[in-house]
C-alpha atoms as a PDB file:
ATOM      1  CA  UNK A   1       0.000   0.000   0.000  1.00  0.00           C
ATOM      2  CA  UNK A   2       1.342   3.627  -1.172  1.00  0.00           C
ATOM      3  CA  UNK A   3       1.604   6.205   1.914  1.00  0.00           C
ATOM      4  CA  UNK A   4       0.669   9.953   0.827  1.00  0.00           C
ATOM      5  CA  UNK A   5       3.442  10.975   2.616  1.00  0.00           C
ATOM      6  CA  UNK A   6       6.611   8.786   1.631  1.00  0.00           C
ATOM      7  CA  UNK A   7       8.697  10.223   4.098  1.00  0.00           C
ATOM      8  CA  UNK A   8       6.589   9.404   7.182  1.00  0.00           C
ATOM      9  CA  UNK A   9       6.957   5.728   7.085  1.00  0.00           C
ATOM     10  CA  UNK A  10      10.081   5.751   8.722  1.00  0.00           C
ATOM     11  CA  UNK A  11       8.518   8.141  11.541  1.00  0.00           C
ATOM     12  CA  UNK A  12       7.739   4.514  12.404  1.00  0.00           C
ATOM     13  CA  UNK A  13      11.200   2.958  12.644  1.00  0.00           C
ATOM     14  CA  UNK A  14      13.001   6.994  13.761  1.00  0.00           C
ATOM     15  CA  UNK A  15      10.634   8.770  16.370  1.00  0.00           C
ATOM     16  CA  UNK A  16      13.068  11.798  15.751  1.00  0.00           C
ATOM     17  CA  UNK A  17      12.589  11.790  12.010  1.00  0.00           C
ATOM     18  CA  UNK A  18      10.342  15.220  10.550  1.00  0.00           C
ATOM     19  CA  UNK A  19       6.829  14.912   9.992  1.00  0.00           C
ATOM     20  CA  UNK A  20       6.380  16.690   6.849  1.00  0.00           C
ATOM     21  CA  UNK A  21       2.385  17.312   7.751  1.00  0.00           C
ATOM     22  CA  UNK A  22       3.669  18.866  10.836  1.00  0.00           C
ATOM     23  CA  UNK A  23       5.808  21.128   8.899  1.00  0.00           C
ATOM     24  CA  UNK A  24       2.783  21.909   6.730  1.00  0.00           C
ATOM     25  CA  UNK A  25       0.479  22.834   9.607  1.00  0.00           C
ATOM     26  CA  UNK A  26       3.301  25.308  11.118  1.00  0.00           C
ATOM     27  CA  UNK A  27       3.733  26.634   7.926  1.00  0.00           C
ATOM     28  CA  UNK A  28       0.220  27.328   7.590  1.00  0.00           C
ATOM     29  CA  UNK A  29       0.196  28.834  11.086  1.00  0.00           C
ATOM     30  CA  UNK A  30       2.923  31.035  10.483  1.00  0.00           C
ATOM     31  CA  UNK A  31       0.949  32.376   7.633  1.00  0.00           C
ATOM     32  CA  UNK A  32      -1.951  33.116   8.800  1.00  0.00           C
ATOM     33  CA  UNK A  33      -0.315  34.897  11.787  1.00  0.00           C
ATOM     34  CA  UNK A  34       1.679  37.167   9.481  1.00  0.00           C
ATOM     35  CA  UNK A  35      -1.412  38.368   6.821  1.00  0.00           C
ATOM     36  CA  UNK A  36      -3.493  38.494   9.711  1.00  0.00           C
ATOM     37  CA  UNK A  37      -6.080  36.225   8.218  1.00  0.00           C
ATOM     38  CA  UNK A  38      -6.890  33.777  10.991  1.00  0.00           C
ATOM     39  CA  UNK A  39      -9.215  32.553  12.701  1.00  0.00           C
ATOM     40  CA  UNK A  40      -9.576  35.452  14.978  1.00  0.00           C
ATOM     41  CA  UNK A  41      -9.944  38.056  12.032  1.00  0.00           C
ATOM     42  CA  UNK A  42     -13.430  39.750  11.658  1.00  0.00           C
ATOM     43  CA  UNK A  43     -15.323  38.609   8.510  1.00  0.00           C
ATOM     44  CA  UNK A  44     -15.136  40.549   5.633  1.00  0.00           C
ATOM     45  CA  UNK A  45     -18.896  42.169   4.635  1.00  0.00           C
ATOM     46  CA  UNK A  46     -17.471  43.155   0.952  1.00  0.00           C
ATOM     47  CA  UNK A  47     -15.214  40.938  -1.901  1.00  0.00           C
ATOM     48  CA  UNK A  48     -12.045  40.279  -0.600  1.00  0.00           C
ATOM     49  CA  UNK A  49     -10.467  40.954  -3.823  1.00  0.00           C
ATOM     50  CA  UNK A  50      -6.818  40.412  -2.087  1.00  0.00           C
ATOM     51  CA  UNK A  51      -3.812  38.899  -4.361  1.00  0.00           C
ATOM     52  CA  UNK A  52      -5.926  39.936  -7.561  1.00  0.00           C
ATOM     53  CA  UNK A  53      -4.033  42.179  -9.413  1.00  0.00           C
ATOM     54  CA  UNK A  54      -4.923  46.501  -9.010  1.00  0.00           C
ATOM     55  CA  UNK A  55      -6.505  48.527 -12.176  1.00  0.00           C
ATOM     56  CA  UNK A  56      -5.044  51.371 -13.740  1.00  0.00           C
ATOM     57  CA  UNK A  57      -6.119  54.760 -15.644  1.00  0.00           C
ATOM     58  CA  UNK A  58      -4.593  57.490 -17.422  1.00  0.00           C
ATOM     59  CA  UNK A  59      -7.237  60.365 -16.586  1.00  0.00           C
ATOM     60  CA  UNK A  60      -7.586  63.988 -15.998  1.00  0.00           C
ATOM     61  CA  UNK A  61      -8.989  65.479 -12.758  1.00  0.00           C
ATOM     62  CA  UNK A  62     -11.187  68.683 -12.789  1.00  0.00           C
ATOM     63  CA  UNK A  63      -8.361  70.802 -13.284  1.00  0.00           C
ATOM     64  CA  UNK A  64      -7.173  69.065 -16.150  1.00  0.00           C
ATOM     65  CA  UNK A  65      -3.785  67.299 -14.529  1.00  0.00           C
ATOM     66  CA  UNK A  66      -2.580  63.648 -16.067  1.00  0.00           C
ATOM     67  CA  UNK A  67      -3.493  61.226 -13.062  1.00  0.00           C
ATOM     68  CA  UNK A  68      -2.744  57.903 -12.795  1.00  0.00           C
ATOM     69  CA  UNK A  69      -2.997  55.501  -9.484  1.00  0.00           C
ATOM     70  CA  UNK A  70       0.557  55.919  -8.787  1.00  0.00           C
ATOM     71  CA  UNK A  71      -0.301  59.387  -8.134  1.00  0.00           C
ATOM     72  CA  UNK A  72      -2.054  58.200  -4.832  1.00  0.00           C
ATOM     73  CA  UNK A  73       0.493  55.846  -3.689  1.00  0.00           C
ATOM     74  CA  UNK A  74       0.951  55.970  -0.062  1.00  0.00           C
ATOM     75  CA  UNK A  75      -2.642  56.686   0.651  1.00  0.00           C
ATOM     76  CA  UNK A  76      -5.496  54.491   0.618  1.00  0.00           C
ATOM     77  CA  UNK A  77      -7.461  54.562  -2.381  1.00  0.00           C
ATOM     78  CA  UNK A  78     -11.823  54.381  -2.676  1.00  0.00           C
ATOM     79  CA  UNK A  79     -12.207  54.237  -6.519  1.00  0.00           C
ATOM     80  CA  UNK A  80     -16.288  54.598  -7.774  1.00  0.00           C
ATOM     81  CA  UNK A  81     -17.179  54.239 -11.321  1.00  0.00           C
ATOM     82  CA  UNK A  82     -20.097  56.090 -12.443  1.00  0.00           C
ATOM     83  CA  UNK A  83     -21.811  59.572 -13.625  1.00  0.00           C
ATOM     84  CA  UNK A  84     -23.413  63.092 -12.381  1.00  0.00           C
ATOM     85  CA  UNK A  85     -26.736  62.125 -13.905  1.00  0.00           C
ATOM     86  CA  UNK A  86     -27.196  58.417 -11.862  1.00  0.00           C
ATOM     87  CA  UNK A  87     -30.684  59.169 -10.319  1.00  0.00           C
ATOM     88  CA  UNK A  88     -29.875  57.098  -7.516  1.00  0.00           C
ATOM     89  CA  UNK A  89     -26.751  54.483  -6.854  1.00  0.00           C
ATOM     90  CA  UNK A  90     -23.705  57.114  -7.403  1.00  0.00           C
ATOM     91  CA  UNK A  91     -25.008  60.013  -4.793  1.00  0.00           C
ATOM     92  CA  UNK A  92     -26.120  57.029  -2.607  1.00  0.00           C
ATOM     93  CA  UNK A  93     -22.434  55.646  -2.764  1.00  0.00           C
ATOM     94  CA  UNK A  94     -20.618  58.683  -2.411  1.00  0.00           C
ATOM     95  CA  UNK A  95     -22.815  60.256   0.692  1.00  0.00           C
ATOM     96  CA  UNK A  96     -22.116  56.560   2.176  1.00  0.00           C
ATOM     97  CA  UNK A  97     -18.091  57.753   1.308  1.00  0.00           C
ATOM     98  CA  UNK A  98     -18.802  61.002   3.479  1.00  0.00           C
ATOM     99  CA  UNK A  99     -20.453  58.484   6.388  1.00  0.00           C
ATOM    100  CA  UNK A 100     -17.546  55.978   5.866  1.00  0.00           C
ATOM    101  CA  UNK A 101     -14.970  59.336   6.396  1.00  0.00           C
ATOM    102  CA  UNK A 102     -16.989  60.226   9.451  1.00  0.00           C
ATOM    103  CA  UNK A 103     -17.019  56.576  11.309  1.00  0.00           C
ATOM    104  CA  UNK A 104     -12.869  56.647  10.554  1.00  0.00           C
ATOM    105  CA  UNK A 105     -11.999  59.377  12.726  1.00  0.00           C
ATOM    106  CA  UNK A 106      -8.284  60.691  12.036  1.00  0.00           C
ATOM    107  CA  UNK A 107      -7.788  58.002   9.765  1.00  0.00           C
ATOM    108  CA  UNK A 108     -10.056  59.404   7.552  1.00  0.00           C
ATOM    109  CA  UNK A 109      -7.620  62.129   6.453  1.00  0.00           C
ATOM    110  CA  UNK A 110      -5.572  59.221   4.641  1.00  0.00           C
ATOM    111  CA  UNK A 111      -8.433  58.314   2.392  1.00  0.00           C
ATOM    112  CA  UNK A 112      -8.048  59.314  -1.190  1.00  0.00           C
ATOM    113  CA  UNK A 113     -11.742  59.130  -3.106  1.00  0.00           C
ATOM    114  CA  UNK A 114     -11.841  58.949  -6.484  1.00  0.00           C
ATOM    115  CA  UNK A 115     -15.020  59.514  -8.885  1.00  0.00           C
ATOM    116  CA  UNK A 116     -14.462  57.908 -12.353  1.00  0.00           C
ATOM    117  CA  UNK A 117     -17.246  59.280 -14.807  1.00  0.00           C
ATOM    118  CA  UNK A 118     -18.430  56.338 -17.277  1.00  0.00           C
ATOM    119  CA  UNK A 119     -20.339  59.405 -19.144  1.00  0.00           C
ATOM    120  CA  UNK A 120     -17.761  62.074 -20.303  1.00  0.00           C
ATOM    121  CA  UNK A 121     -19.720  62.761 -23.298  1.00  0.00           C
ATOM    122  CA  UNK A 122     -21.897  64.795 -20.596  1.00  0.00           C
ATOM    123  CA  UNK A 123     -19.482  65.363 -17.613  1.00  0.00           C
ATOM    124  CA  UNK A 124     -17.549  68.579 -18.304  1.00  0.00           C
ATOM    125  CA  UNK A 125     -14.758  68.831 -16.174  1.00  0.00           C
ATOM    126  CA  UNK A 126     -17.109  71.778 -14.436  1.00  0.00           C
ATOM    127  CA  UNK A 127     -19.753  69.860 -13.778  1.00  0.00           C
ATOM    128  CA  UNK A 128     -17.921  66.625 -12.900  1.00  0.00           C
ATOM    129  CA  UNK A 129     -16.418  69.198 -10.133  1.00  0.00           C
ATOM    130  CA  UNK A 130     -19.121  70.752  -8.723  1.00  0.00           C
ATOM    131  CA  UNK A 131     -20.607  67.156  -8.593  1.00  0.00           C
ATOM    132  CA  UNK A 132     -17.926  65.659  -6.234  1.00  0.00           C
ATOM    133  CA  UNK A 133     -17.549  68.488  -4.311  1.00  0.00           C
ATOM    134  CA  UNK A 134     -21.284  68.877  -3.386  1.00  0.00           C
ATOM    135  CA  UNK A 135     -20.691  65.579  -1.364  1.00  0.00           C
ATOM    136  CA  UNK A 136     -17.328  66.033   0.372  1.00  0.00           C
ATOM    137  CA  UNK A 137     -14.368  69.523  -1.135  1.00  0.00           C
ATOM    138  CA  UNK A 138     -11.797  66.597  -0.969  1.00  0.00           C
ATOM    139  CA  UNK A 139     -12.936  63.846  -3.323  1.00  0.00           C
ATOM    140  CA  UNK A 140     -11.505  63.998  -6.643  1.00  0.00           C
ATOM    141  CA  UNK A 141     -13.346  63.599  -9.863  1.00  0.00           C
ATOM    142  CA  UNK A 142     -11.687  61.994 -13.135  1.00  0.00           C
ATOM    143  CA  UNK A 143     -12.720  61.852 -16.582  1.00  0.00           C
ATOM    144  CA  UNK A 144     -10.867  61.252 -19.719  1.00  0.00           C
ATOM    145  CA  UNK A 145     -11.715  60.153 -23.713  1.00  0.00           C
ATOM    146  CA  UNK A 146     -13.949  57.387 -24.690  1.00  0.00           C
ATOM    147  CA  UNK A 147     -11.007  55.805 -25.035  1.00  0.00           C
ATOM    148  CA  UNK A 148      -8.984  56.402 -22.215  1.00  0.00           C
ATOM    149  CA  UNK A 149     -12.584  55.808 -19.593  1.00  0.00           C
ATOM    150  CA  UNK A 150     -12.779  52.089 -21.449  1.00  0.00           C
ATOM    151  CA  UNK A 151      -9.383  50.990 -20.551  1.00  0.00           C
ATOM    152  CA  UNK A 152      -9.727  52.333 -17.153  1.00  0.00           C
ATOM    153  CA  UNK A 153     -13.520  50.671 -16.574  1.00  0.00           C
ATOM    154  CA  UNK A 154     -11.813  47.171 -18.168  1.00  0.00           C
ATOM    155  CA  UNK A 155      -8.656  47.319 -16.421  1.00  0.00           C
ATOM    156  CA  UNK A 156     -11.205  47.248 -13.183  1.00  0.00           C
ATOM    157  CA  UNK A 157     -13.424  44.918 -14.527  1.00  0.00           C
ATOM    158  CA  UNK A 158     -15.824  47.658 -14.575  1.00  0.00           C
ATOM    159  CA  UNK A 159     -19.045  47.012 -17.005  1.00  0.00           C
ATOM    160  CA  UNK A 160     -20.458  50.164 -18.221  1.00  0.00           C
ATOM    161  CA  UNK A 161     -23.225  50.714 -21.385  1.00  0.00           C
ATOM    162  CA  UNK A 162     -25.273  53.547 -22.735  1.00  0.00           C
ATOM    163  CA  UNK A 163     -29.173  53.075 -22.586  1.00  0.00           C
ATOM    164  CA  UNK A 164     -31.594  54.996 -24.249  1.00  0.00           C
ATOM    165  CA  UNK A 165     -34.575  57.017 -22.911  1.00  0.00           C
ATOM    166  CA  UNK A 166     -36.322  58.972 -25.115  1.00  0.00           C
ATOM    167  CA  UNK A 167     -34.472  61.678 -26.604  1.00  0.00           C
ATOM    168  CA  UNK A 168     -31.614  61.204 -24.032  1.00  0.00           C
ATOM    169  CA  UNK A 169     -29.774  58.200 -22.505  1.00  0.00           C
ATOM    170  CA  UNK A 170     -28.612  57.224 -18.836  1.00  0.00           C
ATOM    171  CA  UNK A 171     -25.685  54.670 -17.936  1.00  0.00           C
ATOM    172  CA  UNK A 172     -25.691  51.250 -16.511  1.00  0.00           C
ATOM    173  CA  UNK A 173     -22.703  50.791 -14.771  1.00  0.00           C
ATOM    174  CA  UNK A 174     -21.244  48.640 -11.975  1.00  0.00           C
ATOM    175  CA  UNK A 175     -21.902  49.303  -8.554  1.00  0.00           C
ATOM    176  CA  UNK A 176     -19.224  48.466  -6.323  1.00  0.00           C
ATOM    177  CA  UNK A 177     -16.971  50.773  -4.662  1.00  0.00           C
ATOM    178  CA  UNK A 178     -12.680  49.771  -5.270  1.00  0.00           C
ATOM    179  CA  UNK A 179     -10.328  49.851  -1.990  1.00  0.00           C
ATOM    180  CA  UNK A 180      -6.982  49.975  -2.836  1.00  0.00           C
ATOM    181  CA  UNK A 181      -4.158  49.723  -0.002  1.00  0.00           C
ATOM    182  CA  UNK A 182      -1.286  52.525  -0.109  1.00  0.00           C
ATOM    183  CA  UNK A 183       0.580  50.071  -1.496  1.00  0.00           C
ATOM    184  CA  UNK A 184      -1.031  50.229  -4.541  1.00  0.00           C
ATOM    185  CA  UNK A 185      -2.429  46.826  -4.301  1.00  0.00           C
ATOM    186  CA  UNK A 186      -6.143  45.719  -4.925  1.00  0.00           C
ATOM    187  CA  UNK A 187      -8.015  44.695  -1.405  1.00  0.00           C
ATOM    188  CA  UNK A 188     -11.469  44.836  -1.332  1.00  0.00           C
ATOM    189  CA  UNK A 189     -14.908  45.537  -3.290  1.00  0.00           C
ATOM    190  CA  UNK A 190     -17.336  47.198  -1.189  1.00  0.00           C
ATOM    191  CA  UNK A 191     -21.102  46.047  -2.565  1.00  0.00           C
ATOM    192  CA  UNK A 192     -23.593  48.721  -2.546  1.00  0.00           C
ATOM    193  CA  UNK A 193     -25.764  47.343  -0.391  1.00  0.00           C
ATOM    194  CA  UNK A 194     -23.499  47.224   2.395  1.00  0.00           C
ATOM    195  CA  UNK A 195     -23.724  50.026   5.310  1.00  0.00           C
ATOM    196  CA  UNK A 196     -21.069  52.875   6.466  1.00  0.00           C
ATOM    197  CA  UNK A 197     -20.677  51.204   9.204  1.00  0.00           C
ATOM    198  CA  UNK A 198     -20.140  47.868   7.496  1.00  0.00           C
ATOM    199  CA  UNK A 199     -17.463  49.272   4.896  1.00  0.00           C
ATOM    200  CA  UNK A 200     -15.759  51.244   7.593  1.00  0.00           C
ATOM    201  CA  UNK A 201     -15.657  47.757   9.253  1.00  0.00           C
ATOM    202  CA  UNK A 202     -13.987  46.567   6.009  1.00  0.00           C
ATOM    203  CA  UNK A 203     -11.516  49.036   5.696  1.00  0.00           C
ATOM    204  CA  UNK A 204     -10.107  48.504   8.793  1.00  0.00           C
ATOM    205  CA  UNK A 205      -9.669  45.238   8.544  1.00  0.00           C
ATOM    206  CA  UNK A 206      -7.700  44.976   5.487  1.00  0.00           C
ATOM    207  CA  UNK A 207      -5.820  48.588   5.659  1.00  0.00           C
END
């Protein structure tokens, strides 16, 4: 009869010999202890989205700078796709951002949130301002070319589409708010139907 573990069946014969599924469970220990996923860790309430790899742009803000997400590196990132005319999930996300900033305390001054419009067709850099800034002076809107907001949305995994109505259109887009650590790396997807107090949980549990 084969033994899974070839090594072990002279465990039998030399008590001092390794057990290599003893070295596999103290490996496994170790790990946990140092990502600080174990068993004592709170649930996440979002997508733990950890060891995927981060999105990128190449966008302007409102005052017409290149940005990029290396721009924001040593900050933690909140990255929102969507546009000034959503009747209902964008200002509901971002005055759940101003909540989330509130339950954060001091920490909250780290924060970097970022609006990506999926509609620059309509968002003016003017408008796309004014928008971000009704909700919270600090968060920063970005916008770019057809071009440059597809490569941004698909880097993300983002799914955005026009959709007529009448003699206008609106956008459906994807709802879920980006955390990125200030490490640049891609943590966690907030859903939208999560709470501040839920996401705040989040965020301190993987930043």
């Amino acid at each position: 009869m084969h033994s899974l573990f070839p090594h072990a069946r002279a465990g039998a014969m030399r008590a001092a010999a390794p057990d290599p599924r003893r070295r596999l469970l103290l490996s496994s220990l170790a790990l946990l202890a140092l990502t600080g996923c174990g068993p004592d860790a709170p649930p996440l309430n979002g997508m733990d989205l950890s060891g995927m790899p981060a999105g990128d742009f190449q966008l302007q803000d409102t005052d017409g700078q290149e940005r990029r997400l290396a721009d924001y590196r040593g900050h933690p990132v909140m990255l929102f796709f969507g546009f000034t005319q959503c009747p209902d999930i964008c200002p509901t996300a971002l005055t759940r951002a101003v909540e989330i900033k509130g339950l954060l305390g001091a920490d909250a001054d780290k924060l970097r949130i970022l609006f990506i419009t999926v509609d620059p067709e309509r968002d003016t850099p003017e408008i796309l301002r004014a928008y971000t800034q009704a909700f919270d002076p600090g968060f920063v809107g970005l916008r770019g070319t057809a071009e440059q907001t597809r490569a941004a949305a698909q880097s993300f995994k983002v799914f955005y589409q026009k959709v007529p109505t009448g003699s206008s259109y609106t956008m459906d887009h994807t709802a879920l708010t980006y955390i990125i650590d200030a490490q640049g790396k891609l943590r966690l997807a907030l859903r939208h139907q999560q709470s501040a107090q839920e996401c705040a949980q989040d965020l301190r549990t993987v930043l």
